[in-house]
C-alpha atoms as a PDB file:
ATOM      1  CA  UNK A   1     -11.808 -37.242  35.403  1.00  0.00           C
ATOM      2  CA  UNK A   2      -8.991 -39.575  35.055  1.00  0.00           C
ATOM      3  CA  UNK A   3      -8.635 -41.451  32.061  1.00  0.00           C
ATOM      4  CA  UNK A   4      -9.816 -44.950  31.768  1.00  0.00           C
ATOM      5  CA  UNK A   5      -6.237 -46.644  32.416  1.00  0.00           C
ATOM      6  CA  UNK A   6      -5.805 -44.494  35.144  1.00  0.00           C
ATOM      7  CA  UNK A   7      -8.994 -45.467  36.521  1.00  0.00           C
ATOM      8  CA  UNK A   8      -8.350 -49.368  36.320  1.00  0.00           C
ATOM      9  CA  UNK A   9      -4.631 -48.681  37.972  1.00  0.00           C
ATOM     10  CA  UNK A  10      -6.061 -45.931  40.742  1.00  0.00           C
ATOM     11  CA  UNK A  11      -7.643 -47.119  43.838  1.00  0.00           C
ATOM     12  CA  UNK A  12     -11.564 -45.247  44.125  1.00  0.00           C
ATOM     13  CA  UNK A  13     -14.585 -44.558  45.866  1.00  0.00           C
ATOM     14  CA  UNK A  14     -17.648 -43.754  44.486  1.00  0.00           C
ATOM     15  CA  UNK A  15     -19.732 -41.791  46.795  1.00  0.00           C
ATOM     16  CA  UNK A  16     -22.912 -40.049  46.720  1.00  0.00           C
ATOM     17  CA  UNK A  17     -24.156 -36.697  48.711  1.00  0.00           C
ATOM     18  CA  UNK A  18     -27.594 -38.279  48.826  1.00  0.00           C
ATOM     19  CA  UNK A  19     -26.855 -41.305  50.359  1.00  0.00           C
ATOM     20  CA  UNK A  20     -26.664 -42.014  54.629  1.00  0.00           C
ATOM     21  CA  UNK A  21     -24.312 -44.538  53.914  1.00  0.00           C
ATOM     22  CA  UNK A  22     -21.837 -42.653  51.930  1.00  0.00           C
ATOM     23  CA  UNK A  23     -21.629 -39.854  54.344  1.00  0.00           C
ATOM     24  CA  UNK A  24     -21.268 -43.263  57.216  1.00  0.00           C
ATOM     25  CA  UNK A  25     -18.443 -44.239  54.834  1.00  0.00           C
ATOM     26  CA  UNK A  26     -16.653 -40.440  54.527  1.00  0.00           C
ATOM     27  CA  UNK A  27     -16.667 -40.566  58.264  1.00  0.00           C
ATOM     28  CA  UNK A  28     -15.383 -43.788  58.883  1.00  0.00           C
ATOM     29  CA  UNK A  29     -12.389 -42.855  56.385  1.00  0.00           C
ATOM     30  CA  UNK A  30     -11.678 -39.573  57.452  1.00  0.00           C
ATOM     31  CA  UNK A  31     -11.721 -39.900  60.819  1.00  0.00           C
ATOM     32  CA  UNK A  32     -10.574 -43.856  61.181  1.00  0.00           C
ATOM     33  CA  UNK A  33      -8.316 -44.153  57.768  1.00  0.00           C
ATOM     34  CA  UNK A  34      -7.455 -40.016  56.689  1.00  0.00           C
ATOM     35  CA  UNK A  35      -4.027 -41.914  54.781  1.00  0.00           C
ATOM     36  CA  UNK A  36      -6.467 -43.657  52.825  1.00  0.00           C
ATOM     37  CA  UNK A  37      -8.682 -41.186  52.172  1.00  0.00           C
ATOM     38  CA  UNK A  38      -5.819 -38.975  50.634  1.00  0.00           C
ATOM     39  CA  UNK A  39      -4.535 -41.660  48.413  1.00  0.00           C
ATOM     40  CA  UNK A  40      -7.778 -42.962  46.878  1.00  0.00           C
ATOM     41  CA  UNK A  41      -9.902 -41.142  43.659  1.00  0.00           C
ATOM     42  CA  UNK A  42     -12.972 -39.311  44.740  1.00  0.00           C
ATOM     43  CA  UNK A  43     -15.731 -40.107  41.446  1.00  0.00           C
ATOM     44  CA  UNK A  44     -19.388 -38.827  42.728  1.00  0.00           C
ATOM     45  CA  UNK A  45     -21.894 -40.842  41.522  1.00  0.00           C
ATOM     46  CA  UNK A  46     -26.111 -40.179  40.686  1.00  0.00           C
ATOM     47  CA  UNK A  47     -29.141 -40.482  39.648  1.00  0.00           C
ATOM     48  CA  UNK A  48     -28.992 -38.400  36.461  1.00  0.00           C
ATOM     49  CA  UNK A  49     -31.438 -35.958  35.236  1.00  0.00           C
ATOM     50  CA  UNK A  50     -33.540 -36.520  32.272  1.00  0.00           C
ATOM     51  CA  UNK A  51     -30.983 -34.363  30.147  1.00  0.00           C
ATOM     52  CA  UNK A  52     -27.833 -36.774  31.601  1.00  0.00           C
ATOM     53  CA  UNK A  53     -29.992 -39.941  31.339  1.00  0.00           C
ATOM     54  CA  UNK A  54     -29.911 -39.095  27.271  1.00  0.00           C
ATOM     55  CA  UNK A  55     -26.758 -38.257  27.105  1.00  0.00           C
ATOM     56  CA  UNK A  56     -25.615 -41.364  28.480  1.00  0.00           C
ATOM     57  CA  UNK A  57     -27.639 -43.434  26.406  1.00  0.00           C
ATOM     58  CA  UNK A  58     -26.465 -41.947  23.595  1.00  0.00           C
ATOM     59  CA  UNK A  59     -22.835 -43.437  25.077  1.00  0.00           C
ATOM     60  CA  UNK A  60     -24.323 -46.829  25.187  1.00  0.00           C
ATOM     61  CA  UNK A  61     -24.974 -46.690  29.071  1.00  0.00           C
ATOM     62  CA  UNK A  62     -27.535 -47.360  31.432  1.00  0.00           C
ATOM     63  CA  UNK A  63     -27.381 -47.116  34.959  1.00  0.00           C
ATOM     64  CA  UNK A  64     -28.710 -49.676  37.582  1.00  0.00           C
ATOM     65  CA  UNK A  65     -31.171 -47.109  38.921  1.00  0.00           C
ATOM     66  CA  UNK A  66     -34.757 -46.947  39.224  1.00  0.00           C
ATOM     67  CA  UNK A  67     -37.249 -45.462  41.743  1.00  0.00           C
ATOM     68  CA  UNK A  68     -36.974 -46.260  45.162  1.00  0.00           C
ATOM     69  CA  UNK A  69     -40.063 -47.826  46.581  1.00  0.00           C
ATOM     70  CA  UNK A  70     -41.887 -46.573  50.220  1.00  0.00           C
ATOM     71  CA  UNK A  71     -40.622 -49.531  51.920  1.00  0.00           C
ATOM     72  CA  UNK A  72     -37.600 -49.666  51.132  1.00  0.00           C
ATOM     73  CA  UNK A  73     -37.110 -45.506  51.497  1.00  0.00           C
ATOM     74  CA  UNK A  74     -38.568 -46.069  55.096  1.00  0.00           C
ATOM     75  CA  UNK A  75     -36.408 -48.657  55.898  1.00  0.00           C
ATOM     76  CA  UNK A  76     -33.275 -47.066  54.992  1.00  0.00           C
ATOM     77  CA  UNK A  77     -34.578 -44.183  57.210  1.00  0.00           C
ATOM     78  CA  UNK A  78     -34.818 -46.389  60.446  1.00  0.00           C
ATOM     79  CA  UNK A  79     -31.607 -47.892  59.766  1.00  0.00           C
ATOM     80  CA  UNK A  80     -29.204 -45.125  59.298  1.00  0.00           C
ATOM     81  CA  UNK A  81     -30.818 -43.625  62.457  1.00  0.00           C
ATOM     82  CA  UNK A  82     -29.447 -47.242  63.810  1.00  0.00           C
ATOM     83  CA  UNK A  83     -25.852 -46.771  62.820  1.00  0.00           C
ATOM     84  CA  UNK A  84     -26.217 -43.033  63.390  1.00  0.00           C
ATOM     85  CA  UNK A  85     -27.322 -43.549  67.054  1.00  0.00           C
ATOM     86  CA  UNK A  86     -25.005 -46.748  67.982  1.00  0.00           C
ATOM     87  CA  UNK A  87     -22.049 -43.980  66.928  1.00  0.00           C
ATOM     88  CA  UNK A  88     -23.102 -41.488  68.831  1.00  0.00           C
ATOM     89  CA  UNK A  89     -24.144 -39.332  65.896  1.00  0.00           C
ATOM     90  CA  UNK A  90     -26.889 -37.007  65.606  1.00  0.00           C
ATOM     91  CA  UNK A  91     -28.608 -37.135  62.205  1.00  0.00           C
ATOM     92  CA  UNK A  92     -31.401 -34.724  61.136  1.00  0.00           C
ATOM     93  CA  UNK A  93     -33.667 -36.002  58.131  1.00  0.00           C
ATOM     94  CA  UNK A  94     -33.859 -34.263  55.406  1.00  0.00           C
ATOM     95  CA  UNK A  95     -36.522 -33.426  53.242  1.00  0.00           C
ATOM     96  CA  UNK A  96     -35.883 -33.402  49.524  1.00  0.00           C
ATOM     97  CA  UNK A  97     -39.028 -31.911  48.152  1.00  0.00           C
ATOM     98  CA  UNK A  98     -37.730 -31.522  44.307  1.00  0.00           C
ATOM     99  CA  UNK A  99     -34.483 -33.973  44.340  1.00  0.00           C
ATOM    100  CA  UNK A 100     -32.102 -33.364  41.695  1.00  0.00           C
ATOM    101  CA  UNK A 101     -28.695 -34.224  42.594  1.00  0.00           C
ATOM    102  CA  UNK A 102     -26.858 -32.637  39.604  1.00  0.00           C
ATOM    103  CA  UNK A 103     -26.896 -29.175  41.875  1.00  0.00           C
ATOM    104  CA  UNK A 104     -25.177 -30.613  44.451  1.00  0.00           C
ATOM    105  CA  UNK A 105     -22.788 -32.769  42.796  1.00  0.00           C
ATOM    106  CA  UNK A 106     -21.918 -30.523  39.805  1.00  0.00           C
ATOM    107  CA  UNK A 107     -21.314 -28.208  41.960  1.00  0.00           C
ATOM    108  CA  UNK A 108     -18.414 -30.649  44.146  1.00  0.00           C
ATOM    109  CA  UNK A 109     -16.818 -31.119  40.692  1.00  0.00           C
ATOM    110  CA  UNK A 110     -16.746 -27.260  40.159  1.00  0.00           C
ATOM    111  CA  UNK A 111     -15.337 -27.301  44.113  1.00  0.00           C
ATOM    112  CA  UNK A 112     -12.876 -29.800  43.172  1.00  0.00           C
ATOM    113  CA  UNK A 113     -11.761 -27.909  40.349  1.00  0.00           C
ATOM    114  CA  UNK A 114     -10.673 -25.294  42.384  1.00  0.00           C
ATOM    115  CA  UNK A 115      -8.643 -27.959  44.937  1.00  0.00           C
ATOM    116  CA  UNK A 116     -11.709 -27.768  47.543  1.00  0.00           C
ATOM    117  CA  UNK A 117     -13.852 -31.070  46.326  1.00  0.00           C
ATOM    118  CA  UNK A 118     -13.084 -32.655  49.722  1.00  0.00           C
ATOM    119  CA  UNK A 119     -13.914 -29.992  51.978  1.00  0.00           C
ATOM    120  CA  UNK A 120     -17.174 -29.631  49.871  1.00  0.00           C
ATOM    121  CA  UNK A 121     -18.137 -32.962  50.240  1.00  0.00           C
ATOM    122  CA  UNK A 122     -17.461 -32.757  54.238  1.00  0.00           C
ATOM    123  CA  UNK A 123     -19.855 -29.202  54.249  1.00  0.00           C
ATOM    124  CA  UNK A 124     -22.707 -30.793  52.388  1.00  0.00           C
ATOM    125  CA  UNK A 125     -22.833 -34.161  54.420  1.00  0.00           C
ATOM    126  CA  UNK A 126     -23.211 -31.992  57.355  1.00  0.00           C
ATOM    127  CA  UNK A 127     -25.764 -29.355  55.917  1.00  0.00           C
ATOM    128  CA  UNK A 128     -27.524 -32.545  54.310  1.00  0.00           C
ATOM    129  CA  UNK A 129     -27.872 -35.037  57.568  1.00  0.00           C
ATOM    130  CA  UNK A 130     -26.918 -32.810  60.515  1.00  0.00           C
ATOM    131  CA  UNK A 131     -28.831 -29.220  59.281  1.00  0.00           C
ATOM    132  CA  UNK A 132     -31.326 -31.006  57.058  1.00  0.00           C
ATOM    133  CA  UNK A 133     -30.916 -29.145  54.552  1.00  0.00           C
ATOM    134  CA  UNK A 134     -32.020 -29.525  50.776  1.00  0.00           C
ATOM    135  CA  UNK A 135     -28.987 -29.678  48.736  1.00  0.00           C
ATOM    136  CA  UNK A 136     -31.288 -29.249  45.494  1.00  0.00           C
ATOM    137  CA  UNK A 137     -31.798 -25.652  46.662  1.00  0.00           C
ATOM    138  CA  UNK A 138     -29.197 -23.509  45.045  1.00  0.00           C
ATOM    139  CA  UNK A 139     -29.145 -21.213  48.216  1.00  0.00           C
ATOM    140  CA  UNK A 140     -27.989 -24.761  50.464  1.00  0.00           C
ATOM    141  CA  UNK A 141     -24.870 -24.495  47.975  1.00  0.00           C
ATOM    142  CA  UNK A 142     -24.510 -21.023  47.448  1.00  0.00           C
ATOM    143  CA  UNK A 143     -24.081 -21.016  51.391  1.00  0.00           C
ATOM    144  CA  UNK A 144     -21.448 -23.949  51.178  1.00  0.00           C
ATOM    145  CA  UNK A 145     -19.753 -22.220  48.848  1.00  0.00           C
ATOM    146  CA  UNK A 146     -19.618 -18.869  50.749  1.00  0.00           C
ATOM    147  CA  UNK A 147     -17.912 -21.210  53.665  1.00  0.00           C
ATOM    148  CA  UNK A 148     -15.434 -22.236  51.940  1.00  0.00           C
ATOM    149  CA  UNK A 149     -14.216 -18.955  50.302  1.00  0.00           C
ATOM    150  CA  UNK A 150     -15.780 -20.345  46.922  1.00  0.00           C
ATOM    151  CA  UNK A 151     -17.590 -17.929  44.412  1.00  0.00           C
ATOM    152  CA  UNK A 152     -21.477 -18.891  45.023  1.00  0.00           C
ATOM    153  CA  UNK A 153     -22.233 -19.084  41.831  1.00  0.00           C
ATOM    154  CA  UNK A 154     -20.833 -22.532  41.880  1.00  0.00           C
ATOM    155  CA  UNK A 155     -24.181 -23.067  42.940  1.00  0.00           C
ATOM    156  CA  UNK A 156     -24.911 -22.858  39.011  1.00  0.00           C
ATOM    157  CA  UNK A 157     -22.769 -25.291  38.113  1.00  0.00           C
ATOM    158  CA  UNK A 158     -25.457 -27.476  36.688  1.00  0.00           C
ATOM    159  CA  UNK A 159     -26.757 -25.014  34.329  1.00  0.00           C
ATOM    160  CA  UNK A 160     -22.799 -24.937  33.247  1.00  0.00           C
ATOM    161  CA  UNK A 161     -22.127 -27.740  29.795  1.00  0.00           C
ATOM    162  CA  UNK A 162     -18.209 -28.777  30.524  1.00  0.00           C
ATOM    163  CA  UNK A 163     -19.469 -29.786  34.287  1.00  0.00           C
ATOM    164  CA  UNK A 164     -22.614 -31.693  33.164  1.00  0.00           C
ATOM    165  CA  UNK A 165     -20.113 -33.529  30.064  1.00  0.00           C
ATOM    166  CA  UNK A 166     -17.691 -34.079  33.293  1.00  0.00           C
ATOM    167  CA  UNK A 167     -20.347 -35.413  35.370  1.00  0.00           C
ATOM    168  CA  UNK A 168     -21.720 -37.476  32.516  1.00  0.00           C
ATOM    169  CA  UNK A 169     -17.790 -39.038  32.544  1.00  0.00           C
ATOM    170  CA  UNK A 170     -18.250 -39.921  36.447  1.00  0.00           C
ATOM    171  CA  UNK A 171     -21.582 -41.800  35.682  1.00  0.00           C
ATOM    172  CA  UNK A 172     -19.727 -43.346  32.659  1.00  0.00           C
ATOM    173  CA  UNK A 173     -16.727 -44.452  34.635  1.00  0.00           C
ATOM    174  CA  UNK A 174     -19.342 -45.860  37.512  1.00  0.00           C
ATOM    175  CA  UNK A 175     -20.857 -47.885  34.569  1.00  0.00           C
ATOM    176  CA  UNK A 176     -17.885 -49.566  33.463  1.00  0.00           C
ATOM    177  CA  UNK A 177     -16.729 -50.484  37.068  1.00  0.00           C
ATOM    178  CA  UNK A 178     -20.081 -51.872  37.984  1.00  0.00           C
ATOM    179  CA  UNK A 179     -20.938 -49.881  40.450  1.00  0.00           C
ATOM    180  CA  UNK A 180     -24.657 -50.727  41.060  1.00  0.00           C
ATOM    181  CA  UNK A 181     -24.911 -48.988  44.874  1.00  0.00           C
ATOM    182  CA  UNK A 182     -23.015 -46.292  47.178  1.00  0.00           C
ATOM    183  CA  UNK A 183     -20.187 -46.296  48.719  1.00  0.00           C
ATOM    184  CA  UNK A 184     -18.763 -48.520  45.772  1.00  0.00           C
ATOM    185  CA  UNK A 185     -14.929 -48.817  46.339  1.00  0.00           C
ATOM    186  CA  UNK A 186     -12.541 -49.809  43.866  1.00  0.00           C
ATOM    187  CA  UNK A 187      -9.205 -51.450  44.046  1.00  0.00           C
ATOM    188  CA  UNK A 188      -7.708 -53.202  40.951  1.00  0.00           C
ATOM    189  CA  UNK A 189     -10.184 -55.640  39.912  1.00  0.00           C
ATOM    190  CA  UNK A 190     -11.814 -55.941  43.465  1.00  0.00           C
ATOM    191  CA  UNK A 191     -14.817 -53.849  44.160  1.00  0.00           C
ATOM    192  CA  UNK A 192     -16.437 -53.612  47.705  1.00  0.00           C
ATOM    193  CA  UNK A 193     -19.819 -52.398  48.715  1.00  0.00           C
ATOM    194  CA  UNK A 194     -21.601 -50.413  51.432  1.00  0.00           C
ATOM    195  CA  UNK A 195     -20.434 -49.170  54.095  1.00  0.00           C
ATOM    196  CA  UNK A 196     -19.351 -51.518  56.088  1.00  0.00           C
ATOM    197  CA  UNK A 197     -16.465 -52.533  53.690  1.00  0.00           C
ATOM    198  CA  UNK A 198     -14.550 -49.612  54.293  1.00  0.00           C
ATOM    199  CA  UNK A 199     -12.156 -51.738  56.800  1.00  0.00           C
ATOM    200  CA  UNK A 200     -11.219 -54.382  53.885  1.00  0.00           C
ATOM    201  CA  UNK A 201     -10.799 -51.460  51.411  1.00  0.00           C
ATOM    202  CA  UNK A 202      -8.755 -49.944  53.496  1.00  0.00           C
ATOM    203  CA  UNK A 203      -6.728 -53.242  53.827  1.00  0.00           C
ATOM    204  CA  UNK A 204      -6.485 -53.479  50.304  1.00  0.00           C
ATOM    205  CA  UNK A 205      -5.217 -49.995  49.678  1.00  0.00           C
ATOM    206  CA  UNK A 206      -2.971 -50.463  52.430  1.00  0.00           C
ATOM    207  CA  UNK A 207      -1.430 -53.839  51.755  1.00  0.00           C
ATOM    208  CA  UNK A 208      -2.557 -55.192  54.366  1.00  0.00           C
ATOM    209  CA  UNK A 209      -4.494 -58.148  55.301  1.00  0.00           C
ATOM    210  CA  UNK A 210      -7.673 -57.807  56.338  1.00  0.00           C
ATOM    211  CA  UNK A 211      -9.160 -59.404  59.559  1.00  0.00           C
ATOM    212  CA  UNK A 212     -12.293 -60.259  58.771  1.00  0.00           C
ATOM    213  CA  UNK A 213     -13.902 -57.186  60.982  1.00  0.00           C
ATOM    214  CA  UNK A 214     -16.383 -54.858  59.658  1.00  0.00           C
ATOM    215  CA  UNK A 215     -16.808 -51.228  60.117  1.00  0.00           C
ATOM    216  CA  UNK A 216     -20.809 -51.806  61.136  1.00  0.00           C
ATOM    217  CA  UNK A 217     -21.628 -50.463  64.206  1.00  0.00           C
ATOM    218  CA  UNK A 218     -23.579 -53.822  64.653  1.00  0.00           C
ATOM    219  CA  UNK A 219     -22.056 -56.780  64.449  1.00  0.00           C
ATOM    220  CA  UNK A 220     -23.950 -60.068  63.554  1.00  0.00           C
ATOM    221  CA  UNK A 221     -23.019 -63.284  65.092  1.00  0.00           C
ATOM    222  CA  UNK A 222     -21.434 -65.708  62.292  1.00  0.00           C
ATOM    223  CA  UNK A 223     -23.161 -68.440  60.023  1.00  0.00           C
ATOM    224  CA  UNK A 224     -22.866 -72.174  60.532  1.00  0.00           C
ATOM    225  CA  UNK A 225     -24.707 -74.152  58.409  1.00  0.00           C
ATOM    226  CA  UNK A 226     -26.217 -77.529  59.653  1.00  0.00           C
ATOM    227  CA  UNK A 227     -24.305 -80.484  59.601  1.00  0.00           C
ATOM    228  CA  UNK A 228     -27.169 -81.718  56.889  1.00  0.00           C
ATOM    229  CA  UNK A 229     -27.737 -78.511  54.854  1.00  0.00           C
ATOM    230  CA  UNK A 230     -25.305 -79.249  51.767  1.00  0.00           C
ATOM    231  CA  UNK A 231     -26.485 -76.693  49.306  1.00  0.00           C
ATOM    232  CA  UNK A 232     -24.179 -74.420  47.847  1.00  0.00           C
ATOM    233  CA  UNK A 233     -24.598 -71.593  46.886  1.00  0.00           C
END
């Protein structure tokens, strides 16, 4: 990890190999906006194990994360089939019967080490929503690994202390951006949300101005209040 000036100067995503709409994000930027995607920090981001969880409270941080509930879970599930389909993608569901997503990520930070992070992270989004596989299972990232010329027992890298301190630095560095949700993106003071942001990021990082357009694959016709509705917000 970067240090903490670095991180305020550096433009960022935060990303997650759980989330749909992280891996809808990673596509949109490496196949739309590849510039971007080279020029921007890559921080994965969590929901920590018990043993991170203390750690991080003993660094004075909580993290904006609590159990998903059925609803919502199911929800998510019919909507990324939405943007899936209305791209053209075909996503397979996983099932993650024991989650715990310091395997997977742990193991990208052991990946990245080794100058491969971002060909890990494009791997895993496809063995996670195309294969539907578990990326909790050590033999899902043993078999990533092997692809990518990568010693398997990267698979390990949670059991490993400097990659669970470095990961505890990501979650840290999340915490004192404010990230609350992924894809979080970063640039100077700005932050942007979900995945249909990636278009102003991009803007930003670029210099650009943005058009107003989103990278949805729905697109929702604009709000006019009523002459009498005078609330703000």
């Amino acid at each position: 990890m970067s240090s903490t000036h670095r991180r305020k100067k550096h433009p960022r995503w935060y990303f997650s190999l759980r989330s749909p709409y992280s891996w809808f994000a990673y596509r949109d930027l490496s196949e739309k906006y590849p510039d971007v995607l080279d020029r921007i920090e890559w921080i994965p981001y969590w929901e920590p194990d018990e043993d991170l969880t203390r750690l991080l409270a003993e660094a004075g941080v909580t993290l904006p994360v609590m159990p998903m509930h059925r609803s919502k879970n199911f929800y998510i599930l019919r909507d990324a089939r939405r943007w899936a389909h209305a791209r053209g993608w075909q996503v397979t569901w996983p099932v993650d019967r024991a989650p715990h997503w310091e395997v997977s990520h742990l193991a990208y930070l052991a990946a990245d080490e080794q100058g491969m992070g971002r060909q890990f992270v494009d791997l895993a989004y496809r063995a996670r929503w195309n294969q539907g596989l578990d990326l909790a299972e050590r033999t899902t990232i043993a078999g990533i690994a092997d692809q990518l010329g990568l010693d398997p027992a990267i698979a390990d890298s949670v059991d490993d202390p400097g990659l669970r301190k470095k990961g505890v630095d990501c979650l840290i560095a999340a915490y004192h951006d404010d990230a609350f949700g992924v894809p979080f993106f970063m640039h100077g003071r700005e932050a942007y949300w979900g995945a249909e942001r990636v278009g102003a990021f991009v803007a930003a990082v670029r210099g650009e101005v943005w058009d107003g357009t989103s990278d949805a694959p729905f697109h929702a016709p604009p709000f006019t209040a009523a002459p009498e509705d005078r609330h703000t917000a």
